[in-house]
N, C-alpha and C. Protein backbone atom coordinates (compact mmCIF):
# COMPACT_ATOMS: atom_id res chain seq x y z
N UNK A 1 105.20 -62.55 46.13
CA UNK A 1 103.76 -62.45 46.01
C UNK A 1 103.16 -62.28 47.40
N UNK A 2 102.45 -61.13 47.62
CA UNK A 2 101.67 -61.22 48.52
C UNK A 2 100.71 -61.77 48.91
N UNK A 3 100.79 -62.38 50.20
CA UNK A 3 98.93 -63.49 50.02
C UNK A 3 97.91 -62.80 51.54
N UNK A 4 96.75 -62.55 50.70
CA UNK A 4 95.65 -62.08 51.94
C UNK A 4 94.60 -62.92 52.48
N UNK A 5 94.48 -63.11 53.14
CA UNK A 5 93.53 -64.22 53.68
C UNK A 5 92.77 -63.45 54.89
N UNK A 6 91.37 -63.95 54.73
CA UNK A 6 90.46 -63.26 55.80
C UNK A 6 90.44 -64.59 57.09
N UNK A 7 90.68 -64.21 58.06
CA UNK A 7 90.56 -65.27 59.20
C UNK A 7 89.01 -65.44 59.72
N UNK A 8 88.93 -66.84 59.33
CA UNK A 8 87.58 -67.49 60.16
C UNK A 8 87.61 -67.07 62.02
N UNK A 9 86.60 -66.51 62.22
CA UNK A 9 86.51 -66.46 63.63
C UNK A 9 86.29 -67.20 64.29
N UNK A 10 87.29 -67.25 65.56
CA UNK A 10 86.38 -68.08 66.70
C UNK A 10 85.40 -67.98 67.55
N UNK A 11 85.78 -66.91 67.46
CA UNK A 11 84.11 -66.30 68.53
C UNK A 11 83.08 -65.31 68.09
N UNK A 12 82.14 -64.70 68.86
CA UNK A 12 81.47 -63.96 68.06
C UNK A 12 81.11 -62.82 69.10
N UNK A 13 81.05 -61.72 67.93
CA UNK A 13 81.10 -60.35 68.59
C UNK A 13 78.97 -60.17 68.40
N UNK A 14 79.06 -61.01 70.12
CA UNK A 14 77.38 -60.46 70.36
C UNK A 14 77.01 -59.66 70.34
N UNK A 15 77.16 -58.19 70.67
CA UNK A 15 76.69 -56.99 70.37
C UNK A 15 76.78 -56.13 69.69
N UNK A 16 77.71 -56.41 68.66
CA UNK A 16 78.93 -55.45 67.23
C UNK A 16 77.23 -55.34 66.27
N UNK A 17 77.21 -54.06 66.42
CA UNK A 17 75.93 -53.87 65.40
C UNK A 17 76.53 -52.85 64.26
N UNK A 18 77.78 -52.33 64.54
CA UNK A 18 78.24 -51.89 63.07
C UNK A 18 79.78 -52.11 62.90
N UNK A 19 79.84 -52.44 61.80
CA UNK A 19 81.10 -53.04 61.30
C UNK A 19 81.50 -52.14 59.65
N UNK A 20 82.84 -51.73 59.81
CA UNK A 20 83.36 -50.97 58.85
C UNK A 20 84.84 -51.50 58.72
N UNK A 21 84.31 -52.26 57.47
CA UNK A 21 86.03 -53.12 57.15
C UNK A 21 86.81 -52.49 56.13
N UNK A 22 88.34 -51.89 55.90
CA UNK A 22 88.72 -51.08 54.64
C UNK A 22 89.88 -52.22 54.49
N UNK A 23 89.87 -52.69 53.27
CA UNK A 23 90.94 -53.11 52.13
C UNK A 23 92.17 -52.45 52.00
N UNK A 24 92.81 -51.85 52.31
CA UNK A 24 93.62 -51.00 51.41
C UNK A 24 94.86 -51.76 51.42
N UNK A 25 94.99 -51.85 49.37
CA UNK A 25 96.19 -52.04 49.58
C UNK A 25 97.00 -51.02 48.25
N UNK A 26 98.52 -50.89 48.50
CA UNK A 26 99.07 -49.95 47.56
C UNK A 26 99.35 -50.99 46.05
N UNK A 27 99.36 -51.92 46.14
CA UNK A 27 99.18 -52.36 44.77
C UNK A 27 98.07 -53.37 44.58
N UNK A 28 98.01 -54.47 43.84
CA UNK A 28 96.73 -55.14 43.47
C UNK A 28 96.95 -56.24 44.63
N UNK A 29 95.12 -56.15 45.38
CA UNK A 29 94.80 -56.93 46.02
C UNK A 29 94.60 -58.87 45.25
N UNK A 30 95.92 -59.51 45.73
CA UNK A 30 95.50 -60.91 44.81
C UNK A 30 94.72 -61.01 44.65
N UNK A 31 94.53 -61.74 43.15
CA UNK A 31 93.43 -62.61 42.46
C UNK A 31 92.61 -63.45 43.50
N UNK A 32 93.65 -64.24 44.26
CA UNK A 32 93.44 -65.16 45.18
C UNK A 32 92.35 -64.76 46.34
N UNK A 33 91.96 -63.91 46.43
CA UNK A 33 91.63 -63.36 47.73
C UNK A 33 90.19 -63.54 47.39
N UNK A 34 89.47 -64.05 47.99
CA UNK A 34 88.20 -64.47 48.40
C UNK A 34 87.00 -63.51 49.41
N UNK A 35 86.36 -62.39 48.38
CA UNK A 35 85.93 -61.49 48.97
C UNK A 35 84.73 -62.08 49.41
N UNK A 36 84.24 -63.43 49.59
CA UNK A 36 82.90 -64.30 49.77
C UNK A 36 83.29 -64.54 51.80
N UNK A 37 84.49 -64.62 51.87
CA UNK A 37 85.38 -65.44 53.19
C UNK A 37 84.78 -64.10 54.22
N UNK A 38 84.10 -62.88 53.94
CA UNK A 38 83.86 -62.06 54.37
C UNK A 38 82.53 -62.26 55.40
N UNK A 39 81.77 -63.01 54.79
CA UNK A 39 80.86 -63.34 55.29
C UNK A 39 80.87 -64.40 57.08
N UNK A 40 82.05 -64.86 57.25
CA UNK A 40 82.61 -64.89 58.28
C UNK A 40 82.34 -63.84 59.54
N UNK A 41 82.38 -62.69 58.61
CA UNK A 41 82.79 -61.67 59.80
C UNK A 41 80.97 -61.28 59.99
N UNK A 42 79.75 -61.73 59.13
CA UNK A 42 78.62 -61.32 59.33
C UNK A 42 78.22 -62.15 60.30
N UNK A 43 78.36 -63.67 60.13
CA UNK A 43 77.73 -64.94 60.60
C UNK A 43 78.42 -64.65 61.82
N UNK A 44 80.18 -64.02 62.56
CA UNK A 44 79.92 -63.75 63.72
C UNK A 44 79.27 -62.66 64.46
N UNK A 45 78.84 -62.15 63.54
CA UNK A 45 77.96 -60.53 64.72
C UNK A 45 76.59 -60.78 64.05
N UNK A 46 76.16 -61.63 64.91
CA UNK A 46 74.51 -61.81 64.84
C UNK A 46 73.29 -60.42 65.11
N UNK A 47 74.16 -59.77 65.63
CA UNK A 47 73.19 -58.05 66.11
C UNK A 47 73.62 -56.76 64.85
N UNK A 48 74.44 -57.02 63.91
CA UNK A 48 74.79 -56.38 63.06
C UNK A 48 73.74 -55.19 62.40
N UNK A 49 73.78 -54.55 62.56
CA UNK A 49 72.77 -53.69 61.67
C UNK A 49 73.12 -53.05 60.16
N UNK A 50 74.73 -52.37 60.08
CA UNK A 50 75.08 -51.69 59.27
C UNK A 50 76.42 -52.19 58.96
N UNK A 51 76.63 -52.69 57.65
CA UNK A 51 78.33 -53.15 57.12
C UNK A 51 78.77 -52.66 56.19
N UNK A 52 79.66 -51.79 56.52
CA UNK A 52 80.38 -50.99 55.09
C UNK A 52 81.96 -51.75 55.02
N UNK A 53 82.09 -52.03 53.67
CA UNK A 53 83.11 -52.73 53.21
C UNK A 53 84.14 -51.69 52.23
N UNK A 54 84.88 -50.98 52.17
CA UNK A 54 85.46 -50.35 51.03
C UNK A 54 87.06 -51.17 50.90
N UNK A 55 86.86 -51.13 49.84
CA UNK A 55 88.04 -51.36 49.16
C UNK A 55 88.84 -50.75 47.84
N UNK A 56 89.96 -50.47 48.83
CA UNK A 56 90.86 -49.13 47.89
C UNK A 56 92.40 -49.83 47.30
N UNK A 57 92.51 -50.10 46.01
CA UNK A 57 93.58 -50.55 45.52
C UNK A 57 93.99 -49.94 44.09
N UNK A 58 94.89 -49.92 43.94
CA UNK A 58 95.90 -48.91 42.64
C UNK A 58 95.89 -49.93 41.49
N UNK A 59 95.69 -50.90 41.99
CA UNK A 59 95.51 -51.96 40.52
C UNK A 59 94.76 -53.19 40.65
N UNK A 60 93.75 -54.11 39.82
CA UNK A 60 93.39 -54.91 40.17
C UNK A 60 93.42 -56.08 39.59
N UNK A 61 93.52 -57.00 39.75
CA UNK A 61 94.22 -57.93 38.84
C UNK A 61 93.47 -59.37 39.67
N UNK A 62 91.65 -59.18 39.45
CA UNK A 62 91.11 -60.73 39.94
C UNK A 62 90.47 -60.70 38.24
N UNK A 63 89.69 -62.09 38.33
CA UNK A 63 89.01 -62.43 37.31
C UNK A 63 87.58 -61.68 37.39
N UNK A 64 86.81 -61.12 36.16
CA UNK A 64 85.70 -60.76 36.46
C UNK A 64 84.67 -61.64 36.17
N UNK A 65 83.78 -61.27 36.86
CA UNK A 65 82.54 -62.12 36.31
C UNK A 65 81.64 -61.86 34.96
N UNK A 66 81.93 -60.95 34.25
CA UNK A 66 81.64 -60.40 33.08
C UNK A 66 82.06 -61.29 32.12
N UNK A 67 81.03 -62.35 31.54
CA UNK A 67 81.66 -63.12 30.49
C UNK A 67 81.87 -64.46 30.82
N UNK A 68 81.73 -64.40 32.27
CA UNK A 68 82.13 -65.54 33.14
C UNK A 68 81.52 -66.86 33.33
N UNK A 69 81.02 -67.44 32.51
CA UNK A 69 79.44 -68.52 32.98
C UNK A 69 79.72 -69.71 33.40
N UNK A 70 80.92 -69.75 34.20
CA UNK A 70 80.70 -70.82 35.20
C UNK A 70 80.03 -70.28 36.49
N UNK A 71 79.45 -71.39 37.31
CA UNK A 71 78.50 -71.61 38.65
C UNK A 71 79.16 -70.56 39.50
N UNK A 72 78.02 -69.76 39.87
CA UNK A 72 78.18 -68.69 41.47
C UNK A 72 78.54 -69.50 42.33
N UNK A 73 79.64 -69.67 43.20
CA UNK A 73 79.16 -70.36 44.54
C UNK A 73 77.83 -69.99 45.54
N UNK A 74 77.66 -70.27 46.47
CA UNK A 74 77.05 -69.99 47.20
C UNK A 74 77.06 -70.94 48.94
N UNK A 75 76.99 -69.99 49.77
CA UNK A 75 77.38 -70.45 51.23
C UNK A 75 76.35 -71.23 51.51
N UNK A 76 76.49 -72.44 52.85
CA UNK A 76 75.13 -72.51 53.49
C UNK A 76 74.30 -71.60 54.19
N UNK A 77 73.01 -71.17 53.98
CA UNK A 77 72.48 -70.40 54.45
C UNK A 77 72.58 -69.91 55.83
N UNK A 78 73.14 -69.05 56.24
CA UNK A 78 72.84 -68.44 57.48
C UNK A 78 72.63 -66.66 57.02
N UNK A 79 71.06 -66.90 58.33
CA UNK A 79 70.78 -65.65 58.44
C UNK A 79 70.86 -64.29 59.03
N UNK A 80 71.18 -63.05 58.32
CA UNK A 80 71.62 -62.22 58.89
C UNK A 80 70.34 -61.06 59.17
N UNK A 81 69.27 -61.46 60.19
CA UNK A 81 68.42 -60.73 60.20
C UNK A 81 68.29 -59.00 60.92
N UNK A 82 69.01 -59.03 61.01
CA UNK A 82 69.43 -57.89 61.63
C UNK A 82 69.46 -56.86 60.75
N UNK A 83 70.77 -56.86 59.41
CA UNK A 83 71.42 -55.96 58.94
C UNK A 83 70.14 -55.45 58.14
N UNK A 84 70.73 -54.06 58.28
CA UNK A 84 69.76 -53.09 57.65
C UNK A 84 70.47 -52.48 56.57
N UNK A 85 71.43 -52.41 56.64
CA UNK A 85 72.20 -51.10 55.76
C UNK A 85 73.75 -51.69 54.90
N UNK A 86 74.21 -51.93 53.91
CA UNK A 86 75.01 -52.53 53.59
C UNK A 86 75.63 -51.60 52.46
N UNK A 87 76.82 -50.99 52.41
CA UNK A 87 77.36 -50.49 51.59
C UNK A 87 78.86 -51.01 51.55
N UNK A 88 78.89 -50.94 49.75
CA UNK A 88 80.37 -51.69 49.31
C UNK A 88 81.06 -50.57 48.44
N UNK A 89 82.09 -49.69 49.05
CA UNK A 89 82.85 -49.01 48.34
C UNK A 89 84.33 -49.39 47.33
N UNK A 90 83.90 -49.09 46.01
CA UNK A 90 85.46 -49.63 45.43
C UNK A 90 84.64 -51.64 44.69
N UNK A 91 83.46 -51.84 44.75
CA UNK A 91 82.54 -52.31 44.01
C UNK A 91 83.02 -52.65 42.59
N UNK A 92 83.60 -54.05 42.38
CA UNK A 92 84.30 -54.47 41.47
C UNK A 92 84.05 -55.66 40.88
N UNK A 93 84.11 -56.19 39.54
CA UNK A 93 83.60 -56.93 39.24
C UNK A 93 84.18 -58.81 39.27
N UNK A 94 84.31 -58.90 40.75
CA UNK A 94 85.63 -60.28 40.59
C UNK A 94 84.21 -60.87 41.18
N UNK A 95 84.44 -61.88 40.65
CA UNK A 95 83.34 -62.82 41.02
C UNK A 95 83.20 -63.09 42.44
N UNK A 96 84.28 -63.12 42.90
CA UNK A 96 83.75 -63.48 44.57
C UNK A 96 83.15 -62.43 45.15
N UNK A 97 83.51 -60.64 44.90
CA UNK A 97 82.73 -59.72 45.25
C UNK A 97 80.91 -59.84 44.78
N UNK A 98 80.60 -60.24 43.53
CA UNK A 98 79.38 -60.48 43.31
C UNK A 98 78.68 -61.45 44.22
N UNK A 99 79.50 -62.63 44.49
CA UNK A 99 79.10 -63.81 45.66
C UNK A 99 78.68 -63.40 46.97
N UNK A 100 79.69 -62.76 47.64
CA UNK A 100 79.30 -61.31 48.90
C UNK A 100 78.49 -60.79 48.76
N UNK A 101 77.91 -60.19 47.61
CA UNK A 101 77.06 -59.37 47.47
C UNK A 101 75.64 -60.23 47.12
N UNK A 102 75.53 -61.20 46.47
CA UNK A 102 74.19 -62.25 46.55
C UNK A 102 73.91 -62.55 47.74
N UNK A 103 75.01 -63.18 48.47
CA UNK A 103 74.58 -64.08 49.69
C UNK A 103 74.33 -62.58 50.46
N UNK A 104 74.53 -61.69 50.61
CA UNK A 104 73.93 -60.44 51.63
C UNK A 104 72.48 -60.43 51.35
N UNK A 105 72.02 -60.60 49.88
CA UNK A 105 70.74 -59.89 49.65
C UNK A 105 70.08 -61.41 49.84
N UNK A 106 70.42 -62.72 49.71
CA UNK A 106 69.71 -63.48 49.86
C UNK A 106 69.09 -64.10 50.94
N UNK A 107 70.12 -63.84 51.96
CA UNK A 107 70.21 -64.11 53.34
C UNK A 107 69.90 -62.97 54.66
N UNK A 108 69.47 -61.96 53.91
CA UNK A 108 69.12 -60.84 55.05
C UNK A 108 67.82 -60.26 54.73
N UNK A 109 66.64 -60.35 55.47
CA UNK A 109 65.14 -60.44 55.41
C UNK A 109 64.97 -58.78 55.55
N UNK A 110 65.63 -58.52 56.83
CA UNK A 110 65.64 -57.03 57.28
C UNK A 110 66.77 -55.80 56.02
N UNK A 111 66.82 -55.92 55.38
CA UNK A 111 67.87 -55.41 54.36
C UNK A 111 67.09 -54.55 53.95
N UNK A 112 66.99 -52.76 54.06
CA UNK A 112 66.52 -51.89 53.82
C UNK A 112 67.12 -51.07 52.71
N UNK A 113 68.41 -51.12 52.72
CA UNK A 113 69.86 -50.47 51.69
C UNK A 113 70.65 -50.79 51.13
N UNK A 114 71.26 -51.07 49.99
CA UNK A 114 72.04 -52.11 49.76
C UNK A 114 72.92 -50.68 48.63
N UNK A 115 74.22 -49.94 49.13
CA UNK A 115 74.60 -49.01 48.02
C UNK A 115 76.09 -49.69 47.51
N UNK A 116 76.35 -49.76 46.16
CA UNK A 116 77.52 -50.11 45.54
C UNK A 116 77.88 -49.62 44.85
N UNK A 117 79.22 -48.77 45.27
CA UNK A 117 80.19 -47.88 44.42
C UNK A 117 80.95 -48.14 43.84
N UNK A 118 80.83 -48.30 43.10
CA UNK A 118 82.02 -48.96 41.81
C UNK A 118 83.13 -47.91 40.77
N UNK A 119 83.00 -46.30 41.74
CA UNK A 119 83.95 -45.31 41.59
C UNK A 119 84.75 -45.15 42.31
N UNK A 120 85.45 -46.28 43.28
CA UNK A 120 86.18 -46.58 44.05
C UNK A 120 86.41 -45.24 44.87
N UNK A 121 85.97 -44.83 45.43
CA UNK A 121 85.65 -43.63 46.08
C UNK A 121 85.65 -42.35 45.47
N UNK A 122 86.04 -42.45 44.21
CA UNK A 122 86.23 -41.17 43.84
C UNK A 122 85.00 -40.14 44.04
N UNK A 123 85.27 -39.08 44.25
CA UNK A 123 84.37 -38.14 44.45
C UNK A 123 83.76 -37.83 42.89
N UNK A 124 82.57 -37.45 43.27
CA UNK A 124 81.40 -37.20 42.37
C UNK A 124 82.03 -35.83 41.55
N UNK A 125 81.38 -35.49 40.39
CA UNK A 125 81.92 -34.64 39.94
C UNK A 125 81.31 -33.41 40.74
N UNK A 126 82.38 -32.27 39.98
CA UNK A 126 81.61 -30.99 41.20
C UNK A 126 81.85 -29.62 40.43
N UNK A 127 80.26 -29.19 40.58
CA UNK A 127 80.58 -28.14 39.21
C UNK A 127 81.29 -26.93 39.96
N UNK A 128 81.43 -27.10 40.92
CA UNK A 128 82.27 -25.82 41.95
C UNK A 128 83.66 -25.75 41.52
N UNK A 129 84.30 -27.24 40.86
CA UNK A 129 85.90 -27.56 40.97
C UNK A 129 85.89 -26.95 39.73
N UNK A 130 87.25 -26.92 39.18
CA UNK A 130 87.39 -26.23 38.01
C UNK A 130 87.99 -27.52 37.17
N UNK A 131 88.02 -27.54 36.24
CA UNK A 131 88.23 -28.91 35.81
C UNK A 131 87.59 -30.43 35.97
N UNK A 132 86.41 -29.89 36.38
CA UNK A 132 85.44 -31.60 36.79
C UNK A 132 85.97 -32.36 37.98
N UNK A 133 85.88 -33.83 37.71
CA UNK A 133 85.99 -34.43 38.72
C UNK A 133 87.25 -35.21 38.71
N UNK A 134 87.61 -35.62 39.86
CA UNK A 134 89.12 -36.19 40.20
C UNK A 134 89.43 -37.00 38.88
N UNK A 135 90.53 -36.88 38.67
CA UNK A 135 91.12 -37.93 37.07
C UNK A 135 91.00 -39.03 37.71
N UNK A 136 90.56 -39.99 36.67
CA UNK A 136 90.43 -41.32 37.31
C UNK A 136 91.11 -42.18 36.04
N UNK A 137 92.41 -43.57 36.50
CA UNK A 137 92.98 -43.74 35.35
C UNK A 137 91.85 -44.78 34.68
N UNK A 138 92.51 -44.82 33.24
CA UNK A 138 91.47 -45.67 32.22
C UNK A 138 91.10 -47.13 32.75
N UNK A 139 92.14 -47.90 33.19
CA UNK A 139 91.91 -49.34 33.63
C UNK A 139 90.99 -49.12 34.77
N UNK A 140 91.14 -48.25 35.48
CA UNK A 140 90.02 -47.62 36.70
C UNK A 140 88.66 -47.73 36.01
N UNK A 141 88.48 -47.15 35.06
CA UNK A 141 87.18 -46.38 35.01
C UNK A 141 86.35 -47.47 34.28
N UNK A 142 87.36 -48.51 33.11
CA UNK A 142 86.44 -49.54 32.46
C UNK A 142 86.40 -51.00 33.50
N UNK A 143 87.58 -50.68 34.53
CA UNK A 143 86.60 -51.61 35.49
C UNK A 143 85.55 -51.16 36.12
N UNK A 144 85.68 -50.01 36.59
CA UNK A 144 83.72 -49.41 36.68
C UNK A 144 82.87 -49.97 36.07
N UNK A 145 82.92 -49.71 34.56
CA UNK A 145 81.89 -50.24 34.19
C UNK A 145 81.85 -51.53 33.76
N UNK A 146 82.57 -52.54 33.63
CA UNK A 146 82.29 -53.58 33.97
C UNK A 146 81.78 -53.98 35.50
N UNK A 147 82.10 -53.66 36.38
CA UNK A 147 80.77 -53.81 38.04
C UNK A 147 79.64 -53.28 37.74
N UNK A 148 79.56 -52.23 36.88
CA UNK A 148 78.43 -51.62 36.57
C UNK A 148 77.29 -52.38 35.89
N UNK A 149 78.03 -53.96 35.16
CA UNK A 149 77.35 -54.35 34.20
C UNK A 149 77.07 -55.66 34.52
N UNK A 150 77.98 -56.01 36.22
CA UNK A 150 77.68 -56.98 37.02
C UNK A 150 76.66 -57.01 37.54
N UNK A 151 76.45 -55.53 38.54
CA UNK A 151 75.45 -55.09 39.02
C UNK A 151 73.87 -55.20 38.23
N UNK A 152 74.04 -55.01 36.77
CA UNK A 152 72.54 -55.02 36.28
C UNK A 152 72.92 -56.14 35.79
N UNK A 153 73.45 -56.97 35.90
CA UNK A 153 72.89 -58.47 35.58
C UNK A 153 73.00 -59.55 36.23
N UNK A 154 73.86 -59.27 37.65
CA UNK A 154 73.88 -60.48 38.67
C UNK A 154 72.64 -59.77 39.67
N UNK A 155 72.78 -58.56 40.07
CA UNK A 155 71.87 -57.86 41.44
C UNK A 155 70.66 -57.24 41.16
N UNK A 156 70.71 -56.93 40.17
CA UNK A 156 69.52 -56.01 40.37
C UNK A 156 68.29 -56.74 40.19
N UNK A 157 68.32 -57.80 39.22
CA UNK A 157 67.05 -58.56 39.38
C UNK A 157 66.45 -59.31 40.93
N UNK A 158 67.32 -59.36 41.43
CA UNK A 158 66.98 -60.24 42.58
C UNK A 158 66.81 -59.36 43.89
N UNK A 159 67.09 -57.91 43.88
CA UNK A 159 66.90 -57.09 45.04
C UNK A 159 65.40 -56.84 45.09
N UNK A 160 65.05 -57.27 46.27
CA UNK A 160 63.51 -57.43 46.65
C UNK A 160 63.12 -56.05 46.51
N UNK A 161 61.85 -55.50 46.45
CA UNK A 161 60.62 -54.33 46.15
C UNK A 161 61.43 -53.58 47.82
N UNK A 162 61.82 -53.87 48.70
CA UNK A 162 61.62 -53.44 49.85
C UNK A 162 63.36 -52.90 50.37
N UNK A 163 64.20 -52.94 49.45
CA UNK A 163 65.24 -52.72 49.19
C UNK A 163 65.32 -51.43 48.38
N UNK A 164 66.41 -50.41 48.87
CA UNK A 164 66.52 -49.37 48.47
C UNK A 164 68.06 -49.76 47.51
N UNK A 165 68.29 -49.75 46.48
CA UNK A 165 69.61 -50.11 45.69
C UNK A 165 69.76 -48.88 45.39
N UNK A 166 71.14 -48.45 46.01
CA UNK A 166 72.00 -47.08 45.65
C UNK A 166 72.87 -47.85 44.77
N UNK A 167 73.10 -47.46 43.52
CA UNK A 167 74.69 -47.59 42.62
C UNK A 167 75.06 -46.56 42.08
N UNK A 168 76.41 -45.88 42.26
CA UNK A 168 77.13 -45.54 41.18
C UNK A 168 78.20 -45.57 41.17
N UNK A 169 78.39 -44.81 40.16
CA UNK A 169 79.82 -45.11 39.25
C UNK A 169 80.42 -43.88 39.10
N UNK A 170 81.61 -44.19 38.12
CA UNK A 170 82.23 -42.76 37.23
C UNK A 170 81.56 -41.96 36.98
N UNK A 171 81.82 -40.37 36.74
CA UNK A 171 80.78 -39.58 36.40
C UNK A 171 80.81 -40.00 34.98
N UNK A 172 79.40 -39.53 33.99
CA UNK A 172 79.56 -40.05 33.14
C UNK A 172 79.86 -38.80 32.20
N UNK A 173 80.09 -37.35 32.74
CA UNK A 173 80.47 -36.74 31.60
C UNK A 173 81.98 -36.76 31.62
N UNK A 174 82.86 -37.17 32.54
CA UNK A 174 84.00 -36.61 32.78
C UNK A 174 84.64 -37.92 32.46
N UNK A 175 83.94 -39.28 32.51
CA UNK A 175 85.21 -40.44 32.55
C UNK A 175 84.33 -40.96 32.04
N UNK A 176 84.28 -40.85 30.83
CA UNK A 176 83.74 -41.58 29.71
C UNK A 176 85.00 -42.06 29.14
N UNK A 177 85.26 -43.45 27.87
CA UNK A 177 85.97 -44.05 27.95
C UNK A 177 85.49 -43.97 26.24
N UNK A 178 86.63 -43.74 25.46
CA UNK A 178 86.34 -44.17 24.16
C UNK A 178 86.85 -45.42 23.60
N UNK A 179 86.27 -46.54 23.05
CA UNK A 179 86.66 -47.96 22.55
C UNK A 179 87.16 -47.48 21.43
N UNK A 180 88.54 -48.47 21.77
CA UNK A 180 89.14 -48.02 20.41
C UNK A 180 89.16 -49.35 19.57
């Protein structure tokens, strides 16, 4: 079993005003892994302006928050007044990613953007390609929309008037999903 752990910092990067962290792993990033421990890396760059987070994995295997109604955690408040721009690629529905994603919008005054892709990068469809848009597999696409369904019911109520919320997802003509 592989184990990932984000390291608490000791020091802090005073002038780091953009930060671009990538995930990648070739099979499923543990359950275990605590996408909240991230916030570490905000509380040390106090000048932060812009944080893009993507995360790219072939399988995923945390708990979602869909269905989930035990207690959000939540950090002690520290503020990240700075950040302006916050995008999460690969936007999934494990509860600690939703936690990351509260404590950003709760704790950052200056927060102009907040975009979450939950098509794990896949490219948008493109009427130029012949055949639509990149195949995306099934367990892929209905975890989409489960973040999709995180997103309108953990985030979207609480993103202030002054917040620009980018989301998307799967295209919806090409990776539509039939319940069987």
């Amino acid at each position: 079993m592989q184990m990932i752990s984000t390291p608490t910092l000791p020091s802090k990067f005073l002038h780091l005003k953009y930060l671009h962290i990538t995930l990648n792993a070739n099979e499923a990033i543990s359950p275990a892994y605590d996408y909240l421990s991230l916030v570490s890396f905000l509380v040390a760059s106090p000048c932060l302006e812009t944080f893009i987070f993507v995360v790219q994995q072939t399988d995923m295997k945390h708990d979602s928050i869909v269905g989930d109604i035990s207690h959000l955690r939540q950090l002690p408040e520290h503020r990240h007044d700075n950040l302006k721009s916050v995008t999460i690629v690969g936007f999934c529905s494990a509860k600690s990613m939703v936690e990351l994603t509260l404590h950003i919008i709760k704790n950052t005054s200056s927060l102009q953007c907040l975009t979450l892709d939950t098509s794990f990068g896949s490219c948008g469809c493109s009427v130029d390609k012949p055949g639509g848009c990149n195949p995306m597999r099934r367990d892929i696409i209905e975890e989409a929309h489960r973040a999709l369904l995180a997103i309108r019911t953990h985030v979207e109520g609480i993103i202030p008037s002054r917040v620009m919320l980018n989301v998307s997802g799967p295209c919806s003509r090409c990776h539509v999903v039939e319940r069987d």
